[in-house]
Protein backbone atom coordinates (compact mmCIF):
# COMPACT_ATOMS: atom_id res chain seq x y z
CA UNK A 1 5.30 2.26 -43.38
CA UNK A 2 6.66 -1.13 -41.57
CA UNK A 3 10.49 -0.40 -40.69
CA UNK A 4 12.35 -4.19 -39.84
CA UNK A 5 12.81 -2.63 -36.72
CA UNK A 6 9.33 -1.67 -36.17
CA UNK A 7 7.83 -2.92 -32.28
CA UNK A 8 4.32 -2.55 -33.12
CA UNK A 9 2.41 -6.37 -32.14
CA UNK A 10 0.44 -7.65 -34.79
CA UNK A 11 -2.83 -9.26 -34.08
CA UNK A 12 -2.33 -11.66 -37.34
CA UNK A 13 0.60 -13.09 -35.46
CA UNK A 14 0.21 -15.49 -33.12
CA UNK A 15 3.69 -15.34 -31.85
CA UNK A 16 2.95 -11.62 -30.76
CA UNK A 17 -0.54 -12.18 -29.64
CA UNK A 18 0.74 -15.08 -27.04
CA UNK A 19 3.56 -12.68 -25.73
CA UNK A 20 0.68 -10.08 -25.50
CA UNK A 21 -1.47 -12.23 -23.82
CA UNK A 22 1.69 -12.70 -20.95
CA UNK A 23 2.55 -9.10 -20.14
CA UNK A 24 -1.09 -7.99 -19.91
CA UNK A 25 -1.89 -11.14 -17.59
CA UNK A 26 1.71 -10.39 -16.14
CA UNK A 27 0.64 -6.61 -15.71
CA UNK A 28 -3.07 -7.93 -14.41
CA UNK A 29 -1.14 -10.07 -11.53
CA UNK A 30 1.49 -7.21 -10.34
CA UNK A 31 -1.96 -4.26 -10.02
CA UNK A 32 -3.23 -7.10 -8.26
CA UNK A 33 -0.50 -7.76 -5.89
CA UNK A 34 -0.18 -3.69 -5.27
CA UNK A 35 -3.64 -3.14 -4.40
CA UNK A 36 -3.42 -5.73 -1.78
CA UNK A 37 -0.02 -4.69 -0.55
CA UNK A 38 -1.52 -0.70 -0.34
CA UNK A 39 -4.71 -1.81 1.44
CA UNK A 40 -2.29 -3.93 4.10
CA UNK A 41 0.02 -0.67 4.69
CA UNK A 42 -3.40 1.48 4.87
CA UNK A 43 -4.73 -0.87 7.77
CA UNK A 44 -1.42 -0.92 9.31
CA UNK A 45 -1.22 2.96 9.15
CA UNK A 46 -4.91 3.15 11.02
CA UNK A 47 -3.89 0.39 13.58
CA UNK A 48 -0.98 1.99 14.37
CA UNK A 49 -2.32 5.90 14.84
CA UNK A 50 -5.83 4.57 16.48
CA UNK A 51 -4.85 6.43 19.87
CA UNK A 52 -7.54 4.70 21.60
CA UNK A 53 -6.56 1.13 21.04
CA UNK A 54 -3.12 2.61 22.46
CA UNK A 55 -4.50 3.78 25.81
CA UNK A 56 -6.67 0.36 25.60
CA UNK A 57 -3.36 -1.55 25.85
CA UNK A 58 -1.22 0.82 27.72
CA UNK A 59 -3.95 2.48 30.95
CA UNK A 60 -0.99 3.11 33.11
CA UNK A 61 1.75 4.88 30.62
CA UNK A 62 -1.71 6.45 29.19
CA UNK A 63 -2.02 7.78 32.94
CA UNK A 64 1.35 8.70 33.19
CA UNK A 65 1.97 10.63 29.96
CA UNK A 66 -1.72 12.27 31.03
CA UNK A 67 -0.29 13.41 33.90
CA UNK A 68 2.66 14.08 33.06
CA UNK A 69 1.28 16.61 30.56
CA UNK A 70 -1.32 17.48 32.87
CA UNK A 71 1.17 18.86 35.43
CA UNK A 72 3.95 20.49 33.03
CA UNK A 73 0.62 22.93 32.10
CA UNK A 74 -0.13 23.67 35.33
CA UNK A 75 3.17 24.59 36.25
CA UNK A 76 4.05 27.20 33.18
């Protein structure tokens, strides 16, 4: 049952089959690009909560916020 109006793409057609050919390559490109941009946010995620490369870069606010802490406990 073909309806004028029907969407389906025809593999006889080469018309069809070369606009096919874009949107999957199209669609190929764009996963592409989002699995790249996911794995940058997931490194930049694990930089940023990697509490030791913190204190690496920061010994004396590291200190302070350790004592800081340190003392507040002590007191209550």
């Amino acid at each position: 049952m073909d309806h004028p109006t029907d969407l389906a793409i025809r593999p006889d057609d080469d018309v069809y089959a070369d606009e096919l050919a874009e949107i999957r390559e199209s669609i190929s490109e764009t996963r592409t690009r989002i699995s790249r941009r996911l794995e940058s946010i997931q490194e930049e995620v694990e930089e940023k909560l990697d509490w030791k490369a913190w204190v690496k870069e920061n010994p004396w606010k590291a200190t302070g916020i350790a004592f800081s802490l340190g003392l507040y406990l002590g007191i209550r």
